[in-house]
Protein backbone atom coordinates (compact mmCIF):
# COMPACT_ATOMS: atom_id res chain seq x y z
CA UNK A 1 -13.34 -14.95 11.11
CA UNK A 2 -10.60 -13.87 13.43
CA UNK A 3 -8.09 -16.73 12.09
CA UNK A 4 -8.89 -15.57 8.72
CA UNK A 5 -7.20 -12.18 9.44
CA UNK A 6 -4.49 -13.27 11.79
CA UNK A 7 -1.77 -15.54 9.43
CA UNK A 8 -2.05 -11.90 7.22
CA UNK A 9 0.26 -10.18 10.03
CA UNK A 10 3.85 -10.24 10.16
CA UNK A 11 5.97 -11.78 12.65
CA UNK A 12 8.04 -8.32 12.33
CA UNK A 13 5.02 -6.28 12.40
CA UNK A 14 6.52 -3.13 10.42
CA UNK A 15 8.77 -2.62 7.67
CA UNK A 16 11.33 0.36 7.97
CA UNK A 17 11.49 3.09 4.87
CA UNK A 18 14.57 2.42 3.16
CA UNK A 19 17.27 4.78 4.10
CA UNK A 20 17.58 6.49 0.96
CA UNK A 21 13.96 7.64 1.26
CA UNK A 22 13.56 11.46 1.57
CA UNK A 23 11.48 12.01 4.58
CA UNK A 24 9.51 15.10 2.87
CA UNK A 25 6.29 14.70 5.65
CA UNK A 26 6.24 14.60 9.53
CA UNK A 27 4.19 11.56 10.00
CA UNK A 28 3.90 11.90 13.97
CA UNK A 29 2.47 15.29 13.21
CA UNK A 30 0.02 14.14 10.82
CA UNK A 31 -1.09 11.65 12.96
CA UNK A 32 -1.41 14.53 15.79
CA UNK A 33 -3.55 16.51 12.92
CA UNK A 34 -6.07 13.63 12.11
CA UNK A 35 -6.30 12.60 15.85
CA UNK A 36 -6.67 16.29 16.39
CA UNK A 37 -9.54 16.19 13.76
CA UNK A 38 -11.17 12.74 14.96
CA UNK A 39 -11.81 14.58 18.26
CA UNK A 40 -13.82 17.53 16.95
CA UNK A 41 -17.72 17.26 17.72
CA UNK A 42 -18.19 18.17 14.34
CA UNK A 43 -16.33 16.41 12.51
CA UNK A 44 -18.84 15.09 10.14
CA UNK A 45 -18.96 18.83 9.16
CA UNK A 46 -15.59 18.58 7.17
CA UNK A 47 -16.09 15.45 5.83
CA UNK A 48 -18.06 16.37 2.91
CA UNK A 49 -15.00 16.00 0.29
CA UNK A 50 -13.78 12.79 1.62
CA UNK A 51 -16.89 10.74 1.52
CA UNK A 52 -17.72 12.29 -2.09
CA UNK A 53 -14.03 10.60 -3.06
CA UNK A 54 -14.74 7.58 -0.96
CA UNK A 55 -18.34 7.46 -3.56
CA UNK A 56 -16.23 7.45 -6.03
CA UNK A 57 -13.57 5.10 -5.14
CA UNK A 58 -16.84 2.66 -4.12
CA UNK A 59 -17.73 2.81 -7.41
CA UNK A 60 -14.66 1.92 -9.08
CA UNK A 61 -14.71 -1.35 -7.21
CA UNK A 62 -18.23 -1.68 -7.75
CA UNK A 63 -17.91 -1.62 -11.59
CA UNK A 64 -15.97 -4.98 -11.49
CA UNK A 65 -17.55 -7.66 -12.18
CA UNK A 66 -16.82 -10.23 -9.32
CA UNK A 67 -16.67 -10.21 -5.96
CA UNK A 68 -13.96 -10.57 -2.95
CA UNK A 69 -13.36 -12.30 -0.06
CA UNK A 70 -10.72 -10.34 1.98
CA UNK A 71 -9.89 -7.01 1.22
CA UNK A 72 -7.92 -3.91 3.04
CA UNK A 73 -8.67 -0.03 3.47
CA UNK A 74 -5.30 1.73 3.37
CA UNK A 75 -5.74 5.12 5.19
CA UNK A 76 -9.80 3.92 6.60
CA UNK A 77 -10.56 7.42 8.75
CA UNK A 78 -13.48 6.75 9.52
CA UNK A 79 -14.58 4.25 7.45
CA UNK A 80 -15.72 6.65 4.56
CA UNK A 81 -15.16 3.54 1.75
CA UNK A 82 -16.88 1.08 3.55
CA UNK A 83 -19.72 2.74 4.32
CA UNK A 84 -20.30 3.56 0.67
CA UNK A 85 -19.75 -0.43 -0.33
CA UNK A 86 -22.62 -2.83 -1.02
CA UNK A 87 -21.97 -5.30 1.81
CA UNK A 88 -22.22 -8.44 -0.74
CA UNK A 89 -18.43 -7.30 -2.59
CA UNK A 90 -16.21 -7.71 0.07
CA UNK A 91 -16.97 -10.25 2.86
CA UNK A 92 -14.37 -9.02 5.52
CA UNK A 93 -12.51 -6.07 5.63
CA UNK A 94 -9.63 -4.92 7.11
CA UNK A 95 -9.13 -1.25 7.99
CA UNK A 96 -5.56 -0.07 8.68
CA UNK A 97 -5.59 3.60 9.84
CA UNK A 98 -2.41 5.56 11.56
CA UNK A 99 -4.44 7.57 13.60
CA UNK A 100 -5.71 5.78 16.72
CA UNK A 101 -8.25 9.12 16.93
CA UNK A 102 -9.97 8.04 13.74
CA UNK A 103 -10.55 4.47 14.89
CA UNK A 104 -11.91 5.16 17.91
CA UNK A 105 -14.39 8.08 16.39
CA UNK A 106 -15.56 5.73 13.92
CA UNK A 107 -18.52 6.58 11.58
CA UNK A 108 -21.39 4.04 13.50
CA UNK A 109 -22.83 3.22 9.50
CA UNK A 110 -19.59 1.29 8.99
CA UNK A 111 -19.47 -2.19 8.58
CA UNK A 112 -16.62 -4.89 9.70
CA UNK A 113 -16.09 -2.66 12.81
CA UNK A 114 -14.37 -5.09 14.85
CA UNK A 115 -11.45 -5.11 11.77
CA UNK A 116 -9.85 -1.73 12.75
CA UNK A 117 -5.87 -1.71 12.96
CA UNK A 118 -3.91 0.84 13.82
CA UNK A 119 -0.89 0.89 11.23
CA UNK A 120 1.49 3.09 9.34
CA UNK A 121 1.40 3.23 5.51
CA UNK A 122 4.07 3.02 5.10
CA UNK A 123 4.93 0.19 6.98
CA UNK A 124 2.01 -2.33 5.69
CA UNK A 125 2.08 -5.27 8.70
CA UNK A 126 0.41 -7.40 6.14
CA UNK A 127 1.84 -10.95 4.63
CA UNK A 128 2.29 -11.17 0.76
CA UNK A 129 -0.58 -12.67 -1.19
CA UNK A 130 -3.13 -11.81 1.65
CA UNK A 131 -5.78 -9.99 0.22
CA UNK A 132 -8.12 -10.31 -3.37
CA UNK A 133 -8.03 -6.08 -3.09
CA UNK A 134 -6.69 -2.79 -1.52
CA UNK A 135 -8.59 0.10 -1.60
CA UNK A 136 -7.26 3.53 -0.26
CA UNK A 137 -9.14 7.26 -0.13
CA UNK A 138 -6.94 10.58 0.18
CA UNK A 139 -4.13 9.22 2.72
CA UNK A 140 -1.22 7.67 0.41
CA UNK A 141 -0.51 11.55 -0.62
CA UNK A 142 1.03 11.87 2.86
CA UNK A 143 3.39 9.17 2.45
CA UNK A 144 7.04 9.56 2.30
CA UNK A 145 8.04 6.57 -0.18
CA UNK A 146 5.08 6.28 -2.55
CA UNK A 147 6.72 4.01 -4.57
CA UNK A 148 7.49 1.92 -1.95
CA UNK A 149 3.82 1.94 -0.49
CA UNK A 150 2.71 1.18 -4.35
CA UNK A 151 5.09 -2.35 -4.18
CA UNK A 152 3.71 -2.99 -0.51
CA UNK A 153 0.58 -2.98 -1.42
CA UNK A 154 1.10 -5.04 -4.88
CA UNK A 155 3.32 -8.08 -2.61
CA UNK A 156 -0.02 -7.68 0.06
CA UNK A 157 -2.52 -8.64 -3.15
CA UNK A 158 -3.16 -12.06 -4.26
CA UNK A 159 -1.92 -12.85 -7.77
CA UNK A 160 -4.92 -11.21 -10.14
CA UNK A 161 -5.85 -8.65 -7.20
CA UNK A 162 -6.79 -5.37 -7.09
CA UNK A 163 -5.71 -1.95 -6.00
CA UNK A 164 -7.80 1.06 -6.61
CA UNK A 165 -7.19 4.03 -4.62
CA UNK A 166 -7.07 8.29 -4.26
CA UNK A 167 -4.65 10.70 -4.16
CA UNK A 168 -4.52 14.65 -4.10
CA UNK A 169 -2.85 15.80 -7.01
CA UNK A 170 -0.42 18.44 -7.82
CA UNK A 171 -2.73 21.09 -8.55
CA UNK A 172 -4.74 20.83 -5.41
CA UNK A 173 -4.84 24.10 -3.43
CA UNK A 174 -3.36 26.03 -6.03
CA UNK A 175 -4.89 29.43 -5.56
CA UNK A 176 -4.11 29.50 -2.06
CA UNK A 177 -0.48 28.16 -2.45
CA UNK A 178 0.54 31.24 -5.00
CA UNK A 179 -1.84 33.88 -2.56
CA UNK A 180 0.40 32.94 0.20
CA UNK A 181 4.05 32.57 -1.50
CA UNK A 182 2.92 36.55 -3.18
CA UNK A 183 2.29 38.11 0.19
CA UNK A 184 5.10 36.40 1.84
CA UNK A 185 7.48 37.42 -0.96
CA UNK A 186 5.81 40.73 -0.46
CA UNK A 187 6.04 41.44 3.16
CA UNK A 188 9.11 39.38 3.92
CA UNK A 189 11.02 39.06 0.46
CA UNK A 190 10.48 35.25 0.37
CA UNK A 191 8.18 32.30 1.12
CA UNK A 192 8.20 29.37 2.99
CA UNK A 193 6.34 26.01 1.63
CA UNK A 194 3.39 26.60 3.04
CA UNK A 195 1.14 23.80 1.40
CA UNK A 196 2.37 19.94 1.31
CA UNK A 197 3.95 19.01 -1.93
CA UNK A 198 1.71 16.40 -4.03
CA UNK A 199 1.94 13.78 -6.62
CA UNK A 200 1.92 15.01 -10.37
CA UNK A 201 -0.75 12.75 -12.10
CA UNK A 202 1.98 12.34 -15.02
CA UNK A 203 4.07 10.77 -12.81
CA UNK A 204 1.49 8.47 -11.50
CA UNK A 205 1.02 5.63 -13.85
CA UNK A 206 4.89 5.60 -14.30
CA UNK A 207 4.64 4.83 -10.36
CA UNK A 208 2.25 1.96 -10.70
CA UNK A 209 4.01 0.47 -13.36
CA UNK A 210 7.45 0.75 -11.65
CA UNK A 211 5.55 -1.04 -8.45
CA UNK A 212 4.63 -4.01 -10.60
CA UNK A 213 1.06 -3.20 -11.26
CA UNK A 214 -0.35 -3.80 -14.66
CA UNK A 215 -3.25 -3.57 -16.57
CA UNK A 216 -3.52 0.42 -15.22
CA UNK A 217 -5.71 3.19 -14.98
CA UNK A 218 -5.00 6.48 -14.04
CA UNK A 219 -7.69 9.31 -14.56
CA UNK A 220 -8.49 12.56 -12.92
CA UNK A 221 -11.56 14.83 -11.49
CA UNK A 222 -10.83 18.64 -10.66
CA UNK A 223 -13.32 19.38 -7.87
CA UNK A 224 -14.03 23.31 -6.96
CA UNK A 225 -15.36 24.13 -3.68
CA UNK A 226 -16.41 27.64 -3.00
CA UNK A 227 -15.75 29.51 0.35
CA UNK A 228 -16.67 32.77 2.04
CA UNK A 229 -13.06 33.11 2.46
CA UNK A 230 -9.52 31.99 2.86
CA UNK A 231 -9.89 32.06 6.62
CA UNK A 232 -12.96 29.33 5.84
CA UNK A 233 -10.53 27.46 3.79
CA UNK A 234 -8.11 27.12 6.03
CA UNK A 235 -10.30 26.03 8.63
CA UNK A 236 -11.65 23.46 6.78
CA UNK A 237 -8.44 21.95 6.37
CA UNK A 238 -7.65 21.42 9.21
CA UNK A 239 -10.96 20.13 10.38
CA UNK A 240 -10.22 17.26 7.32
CA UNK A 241 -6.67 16.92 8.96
CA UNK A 242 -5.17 17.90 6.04
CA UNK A 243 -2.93 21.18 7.48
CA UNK A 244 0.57 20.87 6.49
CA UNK A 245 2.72 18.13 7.48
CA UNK A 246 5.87 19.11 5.84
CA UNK A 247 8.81 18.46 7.59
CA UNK A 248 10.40 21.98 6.23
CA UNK A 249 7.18 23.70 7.15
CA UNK A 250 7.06 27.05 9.30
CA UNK A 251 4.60 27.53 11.92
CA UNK A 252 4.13 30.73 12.04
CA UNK A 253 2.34 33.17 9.80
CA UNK A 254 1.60 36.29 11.00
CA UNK A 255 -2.11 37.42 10.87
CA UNK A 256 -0.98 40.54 8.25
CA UNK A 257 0.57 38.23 6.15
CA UNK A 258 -2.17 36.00 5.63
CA UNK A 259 -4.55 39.00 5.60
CA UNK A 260 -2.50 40.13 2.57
CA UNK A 261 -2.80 36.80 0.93
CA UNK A 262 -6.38 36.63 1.58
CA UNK A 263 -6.78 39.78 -0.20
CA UNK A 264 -4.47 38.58 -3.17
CA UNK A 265 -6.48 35.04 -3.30
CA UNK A 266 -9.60 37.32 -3.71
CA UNK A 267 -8.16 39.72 -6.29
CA UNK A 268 -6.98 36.97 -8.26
CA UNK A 269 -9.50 34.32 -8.05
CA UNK A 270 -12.65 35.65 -6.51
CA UNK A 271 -15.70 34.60 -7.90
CA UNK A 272 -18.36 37.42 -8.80
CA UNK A 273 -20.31 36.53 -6.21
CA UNK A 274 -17.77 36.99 -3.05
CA UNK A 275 -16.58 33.57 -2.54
CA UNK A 276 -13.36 32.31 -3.50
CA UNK A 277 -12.67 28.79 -5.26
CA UNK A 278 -10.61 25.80 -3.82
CA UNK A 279 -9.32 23.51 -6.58
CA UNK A 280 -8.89 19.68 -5.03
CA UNK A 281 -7.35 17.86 -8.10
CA UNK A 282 -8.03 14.13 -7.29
CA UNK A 283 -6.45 11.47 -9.09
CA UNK A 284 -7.93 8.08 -9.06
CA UNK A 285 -5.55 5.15 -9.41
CA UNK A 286 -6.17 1.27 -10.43
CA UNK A 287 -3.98 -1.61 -10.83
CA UNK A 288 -3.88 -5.15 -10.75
CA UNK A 289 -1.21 -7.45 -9.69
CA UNK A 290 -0.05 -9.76 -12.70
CA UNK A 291 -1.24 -13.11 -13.52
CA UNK A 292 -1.46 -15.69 -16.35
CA UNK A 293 -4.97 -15.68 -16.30
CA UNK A 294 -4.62 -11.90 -17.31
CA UNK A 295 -5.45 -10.86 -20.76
CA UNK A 296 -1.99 -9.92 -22.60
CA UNK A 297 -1.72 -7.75 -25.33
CA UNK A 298 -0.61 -9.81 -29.04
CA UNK A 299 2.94 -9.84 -29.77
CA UNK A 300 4.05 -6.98 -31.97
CA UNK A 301 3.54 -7.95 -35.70
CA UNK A 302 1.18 -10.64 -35.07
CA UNK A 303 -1.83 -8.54 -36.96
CA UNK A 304 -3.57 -10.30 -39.63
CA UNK A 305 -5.13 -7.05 -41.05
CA UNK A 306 -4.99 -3.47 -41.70
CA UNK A 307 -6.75 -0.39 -40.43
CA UNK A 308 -5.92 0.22 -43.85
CA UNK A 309 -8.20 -2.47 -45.37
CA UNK A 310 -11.28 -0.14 -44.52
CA UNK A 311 -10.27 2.38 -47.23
CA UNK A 312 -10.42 -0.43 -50.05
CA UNK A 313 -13.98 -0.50 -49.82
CA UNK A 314 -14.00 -4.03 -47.69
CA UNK A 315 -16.91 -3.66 -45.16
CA UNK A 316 -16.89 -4.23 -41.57
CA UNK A 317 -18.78 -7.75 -41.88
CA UNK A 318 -16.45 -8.61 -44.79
CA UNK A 319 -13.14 -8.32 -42.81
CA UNK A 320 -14.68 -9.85 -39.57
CA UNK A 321 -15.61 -12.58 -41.79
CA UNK A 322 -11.58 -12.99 -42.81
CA UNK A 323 -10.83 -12.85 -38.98
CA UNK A 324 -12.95 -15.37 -38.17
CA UNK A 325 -11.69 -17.79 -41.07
CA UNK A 326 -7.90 -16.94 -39.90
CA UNK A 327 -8.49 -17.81 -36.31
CA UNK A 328 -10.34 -21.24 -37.35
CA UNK A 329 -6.95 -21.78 -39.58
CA UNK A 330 -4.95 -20.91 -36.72
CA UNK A 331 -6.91 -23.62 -34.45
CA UNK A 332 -7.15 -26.28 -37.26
CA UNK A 333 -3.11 -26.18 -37.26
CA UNK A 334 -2.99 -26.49 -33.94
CA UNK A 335 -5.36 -29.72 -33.67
């Protein structure tokens, strides 16, 4: 199986960004934050969110109707998609993760364990037309050149393959992000960015498209967690790894600040109860890399009937019955 996977590597083994890329994230700090994270004995504890995505990423692949013989996790952790596969969809697969932490602390119900890379995102060390599908769960938000990750990971498919992956979208974290820019502009008369800038799910299938992708889907799932409290929140964060990685980012908040913006979140958005909601806006991407095989949609014009026809009192059998009879016209001339 190994000489399956090696001809997929490059002789290069990593792409540089482009130099026109903004670098908006710290990627050697997020790595430090999810190795950080792999390392906690409880780590299973914040994990809850990611394998409920990963479920639902698993299911998106499980809904097609075929199955595949090589396919890549973009972003693994700790295997939180592959666990949640049925072993007969995807004989081998790769996992490419940039945190050596995560590898190493891998979930022991994953399969295909002995496939673990260690590899950037944005740097895919993958050959084009490797693998029949790409799957990635809440990682590609922390990339610097999306777009350019999206066309990596299109050249990496096989013609007629498959990407289907997760993002956090721009309305994740929203409560906390105005609770902490109020009590900032409050105590010090402005704010720093305090939580990581993300992906606005109009912009997404725009993205894919622009890649190369076609045949798209982009749809999204609000999910609400409730916590005790702001401090809860923000532990849980980081446990997931997810603490900001923003380059422009300020380490220090001072414990009065956040107290104020604890108080704020609570005023504004506490639930009746106490606790205080977390919106995690997820938006679920699919994609598939063009091929002739593909269906296409008809040439503009090319209708034989009318919506319209259904208000002249024509039945449905009557004008399926005219469709039929014009395609059997349209194969007679052919003949």
């Amino acid at each position: 199986m190994l000489s399956k996977i090696r001809p997929a590597f490059r002789a290069s083994g990593r792409r540089a960004l482009a130099t026109a890329v903004p670098t908006v994230f710290d990627r050697r700090v997020k790595r430090i934050q999810r190795d950080r994270a792999a390392r906690a004995p409880n780590v299973k504890d914040f994990e809850r969110l990611r394998n409920e995505v990963a479920w639902q990423v698993a299911d998106r692949v499980q809904d097609i109707d075929r199955s595949f013989a090589l396919g890549m996790d973009l972003g693994c952790g700790r295997g939180h998609v592959a666990k949640q596969l049925d072993g007969e969809l995807i004989d081998t697969l790769v996992q490419l993760e940039l945190s050596g932490g995560m590898l190493d602390a891998f979930d022991a119900d994953t399969p295909d364990r002995s496939f673990r890379v260690q590899g950037d995102e944005e740097a895919i060390p993958f050959r084009n037309d490797c693998f029949d599908i790409v799957v990635s769960n809440l990682s590609m938000h922390w990339v610097n050149d999306l777009p350019g990750c999206l066309t990596q990971i299109k050249n990496s498919l096989v013609p007629d393959g498959v990407f289907i992956g997760s993002i956090f979208g721009g309305d994740t974290l929203y409560e906390l992000r105005c609770s902490l820019q109020l009590a900032e502009i409050e105590r010090k008369g402005g704010f720093a960015p305090r939580i990581s800038p993300f992906a606005d799910v109009r912009d997404c299938g725009s993205l894919l498209q622009r890649a190369g992708f076609t045949l798209l889907t982009v749809d999204v799932d609000d999910i609400t967690v409730n916590y005790p409290s702001p401090f809860e929140l923000v532990k849980d964060l980081r446990g997931m790894g997810e603490s900001n990685a923003s380059v422009k980012r300020h380490g220090h908040l001072s414990p009065d600040t956040f107290a104020a913006a604890a108080a704020t979140y609570q005023e504004m958005y506490g639930n009746d109860d106490g606790t205080i909601p977390a919106t995690f806006q997820v938006i679920y991407l699919l994609g598939w890399k063009p091929d002739d095989s593909q269906v296409k949609a008809a040439p503009r014009g090319s209708a034989t009937h009318s919506l319209a026809d259904l208000s002249t009192g024509m039945s449905l059998d009557e004008i399926q019955s005219q469709i039929d009879a014009a395609k059997a016209e349209v194969e007679k001339n052919k003949q």
